[in-house]
PDB file of N, CA and C in Angstrom:
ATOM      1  N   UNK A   1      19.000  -3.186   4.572  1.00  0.00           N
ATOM      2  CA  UNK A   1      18.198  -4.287   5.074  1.00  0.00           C
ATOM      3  C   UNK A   1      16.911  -3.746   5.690  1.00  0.00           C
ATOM      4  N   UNK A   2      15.887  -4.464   5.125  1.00  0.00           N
ATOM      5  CA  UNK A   2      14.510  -3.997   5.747  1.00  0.00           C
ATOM      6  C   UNK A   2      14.271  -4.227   7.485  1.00  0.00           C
ATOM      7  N   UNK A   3      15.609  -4.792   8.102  1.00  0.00           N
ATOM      8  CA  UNK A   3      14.668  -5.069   9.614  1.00  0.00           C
ATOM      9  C   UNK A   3      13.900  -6.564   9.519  1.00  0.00           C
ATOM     10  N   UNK A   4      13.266  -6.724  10.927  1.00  0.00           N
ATOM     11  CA  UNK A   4      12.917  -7.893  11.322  1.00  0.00           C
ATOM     12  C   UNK A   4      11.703  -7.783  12.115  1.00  0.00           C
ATOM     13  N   UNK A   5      10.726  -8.381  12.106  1.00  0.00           N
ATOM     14  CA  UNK A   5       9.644  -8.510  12.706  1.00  0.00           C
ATOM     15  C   UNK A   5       9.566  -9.903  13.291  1.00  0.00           C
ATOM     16  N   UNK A   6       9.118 -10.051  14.595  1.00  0.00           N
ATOM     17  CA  UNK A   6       8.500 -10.911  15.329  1.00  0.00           C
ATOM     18  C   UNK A   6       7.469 -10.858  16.065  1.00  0.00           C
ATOM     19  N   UNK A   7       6.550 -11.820  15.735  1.00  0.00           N
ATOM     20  CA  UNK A   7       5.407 -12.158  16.567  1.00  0.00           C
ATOM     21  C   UNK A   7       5.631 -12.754  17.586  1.00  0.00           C
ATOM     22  N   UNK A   8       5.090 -12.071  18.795  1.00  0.00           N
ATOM     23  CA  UNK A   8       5.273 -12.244  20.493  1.00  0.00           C
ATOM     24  C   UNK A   8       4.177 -13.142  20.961  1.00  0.00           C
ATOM     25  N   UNK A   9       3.746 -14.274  20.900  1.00  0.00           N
ATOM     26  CA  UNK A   9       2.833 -14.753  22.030  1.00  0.00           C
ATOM     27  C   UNK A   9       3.543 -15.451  23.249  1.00  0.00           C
ATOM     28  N   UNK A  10       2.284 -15.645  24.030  1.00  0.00           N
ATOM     29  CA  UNK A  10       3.089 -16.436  25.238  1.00  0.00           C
ATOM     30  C   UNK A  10       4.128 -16.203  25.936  1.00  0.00           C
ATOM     31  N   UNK A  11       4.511 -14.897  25.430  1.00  0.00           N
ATOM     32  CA  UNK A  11       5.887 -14.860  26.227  1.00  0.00           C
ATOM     33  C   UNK A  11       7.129 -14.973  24.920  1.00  0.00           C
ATOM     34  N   UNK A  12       7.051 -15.777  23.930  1.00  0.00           N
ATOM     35  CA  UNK A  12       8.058 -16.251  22.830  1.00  0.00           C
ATOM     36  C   UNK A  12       7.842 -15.312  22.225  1.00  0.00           C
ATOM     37  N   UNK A  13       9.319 -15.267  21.315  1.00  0.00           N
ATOM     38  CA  UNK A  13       9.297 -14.748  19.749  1.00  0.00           C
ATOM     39  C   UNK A  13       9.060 -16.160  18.850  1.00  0.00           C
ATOM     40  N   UNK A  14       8.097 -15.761  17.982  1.00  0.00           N
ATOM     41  CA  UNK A  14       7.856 -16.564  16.593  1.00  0.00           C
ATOM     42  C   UNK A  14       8.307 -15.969  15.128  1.00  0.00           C
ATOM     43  N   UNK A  15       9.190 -16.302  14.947  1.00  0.00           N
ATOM     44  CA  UNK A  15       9.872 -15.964  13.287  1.00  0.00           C
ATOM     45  C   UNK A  15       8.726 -15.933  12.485  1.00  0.00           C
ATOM     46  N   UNK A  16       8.067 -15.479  11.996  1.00  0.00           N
ATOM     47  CA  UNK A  16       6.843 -15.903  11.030  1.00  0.00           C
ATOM     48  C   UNK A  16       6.520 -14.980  10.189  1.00  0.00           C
ATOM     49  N   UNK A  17       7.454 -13.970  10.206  1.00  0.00           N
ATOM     50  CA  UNK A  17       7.165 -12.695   8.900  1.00  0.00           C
ATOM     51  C   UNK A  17       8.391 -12.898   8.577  1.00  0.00           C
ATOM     52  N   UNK A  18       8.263 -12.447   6.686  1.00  0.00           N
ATOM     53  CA  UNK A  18       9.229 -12.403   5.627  1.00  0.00           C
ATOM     54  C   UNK A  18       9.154 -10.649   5.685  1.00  0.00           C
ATOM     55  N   UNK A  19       9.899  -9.859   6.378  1.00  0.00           N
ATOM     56  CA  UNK A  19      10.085  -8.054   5.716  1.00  0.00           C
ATOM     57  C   UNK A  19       9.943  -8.225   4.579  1.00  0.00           C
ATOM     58  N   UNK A  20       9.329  -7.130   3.996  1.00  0.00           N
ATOM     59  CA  UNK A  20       9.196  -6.859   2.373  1.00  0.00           C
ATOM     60  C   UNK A  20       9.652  -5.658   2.694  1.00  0.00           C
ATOM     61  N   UNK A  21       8.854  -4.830   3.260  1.00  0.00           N
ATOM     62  CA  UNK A  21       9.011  -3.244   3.504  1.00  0.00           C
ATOM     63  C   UNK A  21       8.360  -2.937   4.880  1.00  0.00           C
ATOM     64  N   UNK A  22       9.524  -1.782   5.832  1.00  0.00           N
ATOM     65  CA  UNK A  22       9.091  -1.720   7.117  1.00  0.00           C
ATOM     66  C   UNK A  22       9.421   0.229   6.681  1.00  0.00           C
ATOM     67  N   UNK A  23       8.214   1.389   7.314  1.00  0.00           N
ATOM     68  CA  UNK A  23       8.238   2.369   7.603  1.00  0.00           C
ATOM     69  C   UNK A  23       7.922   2.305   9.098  1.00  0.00           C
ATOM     70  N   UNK A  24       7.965   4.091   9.522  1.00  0.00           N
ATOM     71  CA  UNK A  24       7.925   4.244  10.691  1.00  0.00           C
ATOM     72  C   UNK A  24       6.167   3.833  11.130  1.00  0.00           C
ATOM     73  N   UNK A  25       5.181   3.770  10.571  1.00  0.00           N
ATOM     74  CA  UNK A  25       3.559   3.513  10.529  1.00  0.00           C
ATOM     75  C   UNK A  25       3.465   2.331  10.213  1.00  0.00           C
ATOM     76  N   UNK A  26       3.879   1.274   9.131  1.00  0.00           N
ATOM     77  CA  UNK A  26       3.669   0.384   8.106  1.00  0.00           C
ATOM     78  C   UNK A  26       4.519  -0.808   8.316  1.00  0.00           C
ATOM     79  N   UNK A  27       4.161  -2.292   8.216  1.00  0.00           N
ATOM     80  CA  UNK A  27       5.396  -2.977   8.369  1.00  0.00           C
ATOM     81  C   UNK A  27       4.471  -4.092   7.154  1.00  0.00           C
ATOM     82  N   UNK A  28       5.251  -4.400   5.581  1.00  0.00           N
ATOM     83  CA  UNK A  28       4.497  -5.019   4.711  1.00  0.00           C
ATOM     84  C   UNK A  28       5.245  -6.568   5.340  1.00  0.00           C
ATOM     85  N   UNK A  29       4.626  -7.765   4.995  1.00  0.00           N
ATOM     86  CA  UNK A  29       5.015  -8.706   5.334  1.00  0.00           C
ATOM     87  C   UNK A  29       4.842 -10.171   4.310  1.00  0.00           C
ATOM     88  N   UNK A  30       5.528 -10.920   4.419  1.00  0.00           N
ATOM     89  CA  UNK A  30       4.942 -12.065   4.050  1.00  0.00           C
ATOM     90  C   UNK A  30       4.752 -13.264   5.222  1.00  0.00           C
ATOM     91  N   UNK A  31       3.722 -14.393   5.153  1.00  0.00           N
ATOM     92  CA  UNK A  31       3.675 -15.148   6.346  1.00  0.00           C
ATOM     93  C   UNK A  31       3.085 -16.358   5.757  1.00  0.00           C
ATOM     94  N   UNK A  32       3.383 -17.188   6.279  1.00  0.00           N
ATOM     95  CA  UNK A  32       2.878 -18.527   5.929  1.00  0.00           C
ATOM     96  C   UNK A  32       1.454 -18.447   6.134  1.00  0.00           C
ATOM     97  N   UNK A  33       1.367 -17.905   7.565  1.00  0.00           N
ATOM     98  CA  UNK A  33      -0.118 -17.436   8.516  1.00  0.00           C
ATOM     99  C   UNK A  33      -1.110 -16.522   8.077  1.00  0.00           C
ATOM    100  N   UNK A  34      -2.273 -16.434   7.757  1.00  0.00           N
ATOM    101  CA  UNK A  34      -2.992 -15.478   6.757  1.00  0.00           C
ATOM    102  C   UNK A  34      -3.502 -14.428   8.146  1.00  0.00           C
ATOM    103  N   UNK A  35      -3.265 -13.745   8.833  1.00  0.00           N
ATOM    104  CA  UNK A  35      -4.012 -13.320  10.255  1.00  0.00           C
ATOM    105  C   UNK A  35      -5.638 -12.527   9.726  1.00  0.00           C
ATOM    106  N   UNK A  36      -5.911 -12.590   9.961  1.00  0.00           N
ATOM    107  CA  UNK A  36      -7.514 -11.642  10.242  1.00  0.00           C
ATOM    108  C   UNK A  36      -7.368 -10.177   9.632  1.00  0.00           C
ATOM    109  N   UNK A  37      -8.080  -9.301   8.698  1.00  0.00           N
ATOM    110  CA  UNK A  37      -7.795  -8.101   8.976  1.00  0.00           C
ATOM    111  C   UNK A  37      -8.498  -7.638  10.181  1.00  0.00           C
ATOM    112  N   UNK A  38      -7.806  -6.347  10.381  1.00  0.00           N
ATOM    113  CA  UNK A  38      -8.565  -6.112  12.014  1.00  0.00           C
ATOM    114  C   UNK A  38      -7.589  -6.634  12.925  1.00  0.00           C
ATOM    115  N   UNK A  39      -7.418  -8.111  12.961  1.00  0.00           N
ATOM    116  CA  UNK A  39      -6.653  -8.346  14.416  1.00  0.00           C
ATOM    117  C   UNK A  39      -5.102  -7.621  14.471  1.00  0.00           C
ATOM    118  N   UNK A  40      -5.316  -7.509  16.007  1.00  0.00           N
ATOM    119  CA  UNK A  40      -4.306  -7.383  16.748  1.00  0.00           C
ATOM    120  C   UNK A  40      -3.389  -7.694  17.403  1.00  0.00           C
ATOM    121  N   UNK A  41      -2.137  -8.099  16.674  1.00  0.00           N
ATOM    122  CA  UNK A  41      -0.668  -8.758  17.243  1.00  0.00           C
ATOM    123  C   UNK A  41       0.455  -8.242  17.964  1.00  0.00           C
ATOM    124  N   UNK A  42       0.549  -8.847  18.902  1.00  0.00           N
ATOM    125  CA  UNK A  42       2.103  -8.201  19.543  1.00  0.00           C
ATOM    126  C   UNK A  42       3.625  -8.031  19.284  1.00  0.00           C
ATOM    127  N   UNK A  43       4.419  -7.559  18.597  1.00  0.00           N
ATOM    128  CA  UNK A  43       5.199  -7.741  17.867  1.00  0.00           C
ATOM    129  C   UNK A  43       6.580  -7.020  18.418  1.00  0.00           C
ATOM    130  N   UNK A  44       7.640  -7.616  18.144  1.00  0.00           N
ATOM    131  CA  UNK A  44       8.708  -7.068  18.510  1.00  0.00           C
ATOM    132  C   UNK A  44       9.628  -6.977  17.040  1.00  0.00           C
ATOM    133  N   UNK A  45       9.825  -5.667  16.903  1.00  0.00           N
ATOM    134  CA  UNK A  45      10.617  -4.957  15.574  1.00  0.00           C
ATOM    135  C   UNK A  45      12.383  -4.598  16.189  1.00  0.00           C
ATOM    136  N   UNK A  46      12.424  -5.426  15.153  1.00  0.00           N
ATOM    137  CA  UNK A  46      14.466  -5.142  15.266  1.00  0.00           C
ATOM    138  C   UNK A  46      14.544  -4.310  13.900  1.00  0.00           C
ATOM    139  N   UNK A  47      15.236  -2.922  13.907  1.00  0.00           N
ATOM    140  CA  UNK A  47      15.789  -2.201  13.129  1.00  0.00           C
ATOM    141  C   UNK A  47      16.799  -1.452  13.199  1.00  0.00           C
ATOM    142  N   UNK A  48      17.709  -1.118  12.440  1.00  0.00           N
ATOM    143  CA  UNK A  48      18.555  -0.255  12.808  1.00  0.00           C
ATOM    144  C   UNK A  48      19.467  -0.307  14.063  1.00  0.00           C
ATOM    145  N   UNK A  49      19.563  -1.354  14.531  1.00  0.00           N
ATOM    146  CA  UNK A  49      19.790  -1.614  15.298  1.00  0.00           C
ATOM    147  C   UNK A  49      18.901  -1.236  17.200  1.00  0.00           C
ATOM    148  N   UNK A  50      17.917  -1.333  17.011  1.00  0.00           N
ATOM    149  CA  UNK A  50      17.158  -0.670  17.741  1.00  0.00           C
ATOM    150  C   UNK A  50      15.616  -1.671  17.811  1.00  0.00           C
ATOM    151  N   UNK A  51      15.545  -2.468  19.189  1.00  0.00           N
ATOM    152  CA  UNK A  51      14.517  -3.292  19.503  1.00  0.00           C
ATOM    153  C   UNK A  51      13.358  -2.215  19.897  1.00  0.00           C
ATOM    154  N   UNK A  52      12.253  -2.258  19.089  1.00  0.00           N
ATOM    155  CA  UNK A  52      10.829  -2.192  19.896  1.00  0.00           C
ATOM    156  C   UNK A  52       9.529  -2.890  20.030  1.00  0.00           C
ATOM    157  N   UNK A  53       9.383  -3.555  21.036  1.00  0.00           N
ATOM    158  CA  UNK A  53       7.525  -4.044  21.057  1.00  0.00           C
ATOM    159  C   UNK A  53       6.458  -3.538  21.176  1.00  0.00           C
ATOM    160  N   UNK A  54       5.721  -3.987  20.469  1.00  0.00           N
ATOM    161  CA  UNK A  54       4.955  -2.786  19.968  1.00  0.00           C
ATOM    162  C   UNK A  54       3.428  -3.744  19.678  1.00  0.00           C
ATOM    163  N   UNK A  55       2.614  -2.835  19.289  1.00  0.00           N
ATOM    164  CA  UNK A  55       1.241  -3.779  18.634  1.00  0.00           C
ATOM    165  C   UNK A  55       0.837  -3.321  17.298  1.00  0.00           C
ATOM    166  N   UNK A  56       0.262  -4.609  16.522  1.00  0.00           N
ATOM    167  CA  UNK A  56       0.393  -4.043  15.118  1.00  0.00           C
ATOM    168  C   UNK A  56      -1.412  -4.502  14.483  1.00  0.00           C
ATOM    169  N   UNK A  57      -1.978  -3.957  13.847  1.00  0.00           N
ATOM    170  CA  UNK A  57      -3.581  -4.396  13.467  1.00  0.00           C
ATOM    171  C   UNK A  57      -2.918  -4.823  11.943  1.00  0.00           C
ATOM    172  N   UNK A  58      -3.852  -5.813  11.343  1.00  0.00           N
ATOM    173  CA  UNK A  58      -3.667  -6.003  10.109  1.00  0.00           C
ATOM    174  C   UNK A  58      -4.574  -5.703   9.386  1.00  0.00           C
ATOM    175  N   UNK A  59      -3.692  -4.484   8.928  1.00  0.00           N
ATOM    176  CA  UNK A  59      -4.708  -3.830   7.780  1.00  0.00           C
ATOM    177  C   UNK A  59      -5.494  -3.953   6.144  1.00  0.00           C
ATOM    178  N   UNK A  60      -4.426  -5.534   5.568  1.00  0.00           N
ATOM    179  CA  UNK A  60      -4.421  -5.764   4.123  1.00  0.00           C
ATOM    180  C   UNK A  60      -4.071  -6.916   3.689  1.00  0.00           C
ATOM    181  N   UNK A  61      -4.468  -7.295   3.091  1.00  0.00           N
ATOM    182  CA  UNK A  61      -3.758  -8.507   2.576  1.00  0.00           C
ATOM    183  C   UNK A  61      -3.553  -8.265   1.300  1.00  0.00           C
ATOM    184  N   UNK A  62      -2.575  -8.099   0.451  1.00  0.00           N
ATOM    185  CA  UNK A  62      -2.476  -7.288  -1.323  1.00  0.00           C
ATOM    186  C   UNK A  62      -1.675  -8.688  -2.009  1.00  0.00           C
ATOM    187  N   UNK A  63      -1.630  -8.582  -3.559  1.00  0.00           N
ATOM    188  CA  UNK A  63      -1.252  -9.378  -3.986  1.00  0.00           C
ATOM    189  C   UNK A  63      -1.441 -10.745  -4.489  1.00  0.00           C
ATOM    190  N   UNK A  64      -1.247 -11.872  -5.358  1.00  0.00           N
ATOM    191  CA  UNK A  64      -1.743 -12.828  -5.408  1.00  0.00           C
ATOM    192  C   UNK A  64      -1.379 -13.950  -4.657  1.00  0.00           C
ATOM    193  N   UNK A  65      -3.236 -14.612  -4.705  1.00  0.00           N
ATOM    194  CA  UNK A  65      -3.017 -15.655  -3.906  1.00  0.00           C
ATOM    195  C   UNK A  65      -2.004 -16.816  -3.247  1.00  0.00           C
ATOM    196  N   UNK A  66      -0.595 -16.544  -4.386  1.00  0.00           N
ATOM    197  CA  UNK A  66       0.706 -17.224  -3.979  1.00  0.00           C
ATOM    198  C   UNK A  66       1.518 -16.263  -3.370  1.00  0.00           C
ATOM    199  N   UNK A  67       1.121 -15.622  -3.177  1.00  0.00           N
ATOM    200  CA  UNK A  67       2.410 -14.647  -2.658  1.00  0.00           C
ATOM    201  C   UNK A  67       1.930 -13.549  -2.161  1.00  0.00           C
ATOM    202  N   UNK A  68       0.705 -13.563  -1.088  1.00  0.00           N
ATOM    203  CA  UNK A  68       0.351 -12.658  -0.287  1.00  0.00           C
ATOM    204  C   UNK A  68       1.598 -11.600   0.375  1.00  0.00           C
ATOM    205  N   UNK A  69       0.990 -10.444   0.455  1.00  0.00           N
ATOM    206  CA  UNK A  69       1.551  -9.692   1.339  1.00  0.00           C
ATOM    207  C   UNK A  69       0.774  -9.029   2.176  1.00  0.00           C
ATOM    208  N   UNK A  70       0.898  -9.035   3.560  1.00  0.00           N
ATOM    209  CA  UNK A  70      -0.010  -8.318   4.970  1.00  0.00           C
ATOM    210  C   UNK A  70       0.737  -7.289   5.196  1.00  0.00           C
ATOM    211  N   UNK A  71      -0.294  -5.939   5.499  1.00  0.00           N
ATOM    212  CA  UNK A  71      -0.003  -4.799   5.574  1.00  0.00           C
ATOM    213  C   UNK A  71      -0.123  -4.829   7.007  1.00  0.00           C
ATOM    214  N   UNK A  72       0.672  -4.530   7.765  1.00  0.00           N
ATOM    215  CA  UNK A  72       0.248  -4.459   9.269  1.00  0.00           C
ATOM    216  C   UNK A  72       0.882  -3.128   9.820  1.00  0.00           C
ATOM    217  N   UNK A  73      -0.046  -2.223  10.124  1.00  0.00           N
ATOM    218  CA  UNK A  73      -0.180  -1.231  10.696  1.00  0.00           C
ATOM    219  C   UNK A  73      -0.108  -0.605  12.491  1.00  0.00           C
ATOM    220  N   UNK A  74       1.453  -0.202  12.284  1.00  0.00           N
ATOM    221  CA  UNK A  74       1.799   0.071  13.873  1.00  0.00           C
ATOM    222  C   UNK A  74       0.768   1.194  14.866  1.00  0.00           C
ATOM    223  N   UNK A  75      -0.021   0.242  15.803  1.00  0.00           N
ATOM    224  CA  UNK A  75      -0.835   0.722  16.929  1.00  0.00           C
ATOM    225  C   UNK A  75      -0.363   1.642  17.681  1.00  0.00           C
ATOM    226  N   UNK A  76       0.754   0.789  18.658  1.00  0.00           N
ATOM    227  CA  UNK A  76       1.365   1.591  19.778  1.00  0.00           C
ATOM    228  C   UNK A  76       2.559   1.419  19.462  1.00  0.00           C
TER     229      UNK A  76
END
């Protein structure tokens, strides 16, 4: 299993990424939400059994227009 990503605002977790593929640098995604490249999200990663929050820039958007995938690239 690829793991789980959540977007942190406000205080909440927001379900809003589909894992495609998560490395220790890299977390590929799918999202309803198109984010900015460049911006910067707060994110909390469940893997392996092992929670971390963390911040992630979005580095990509690849793929076709139905079925984007965001490359988001672990900061801290």
């Amino acid at each position: 299993m690829a793991g789980r990503v959540l977007l942190v605002e406000a205080g909440r977790d927001h379900d809003v990424f589909e894992v495609v593929e998560l490395t220790d640098t890299v977390a590929r995604v799918r999202s309803p939400l198109l984010f900015e490249v460049g911006e910067e999200l707060k994110v909390r990663i469940d893997n392996n059994g092992t929670t971390t929050e963390t911040v992630v820039r979005v580095r990509a958007h690849t793929g076709p227009a139905d079925a984007k995938i965001t490359e988001l690239e672990l900061v801290s």
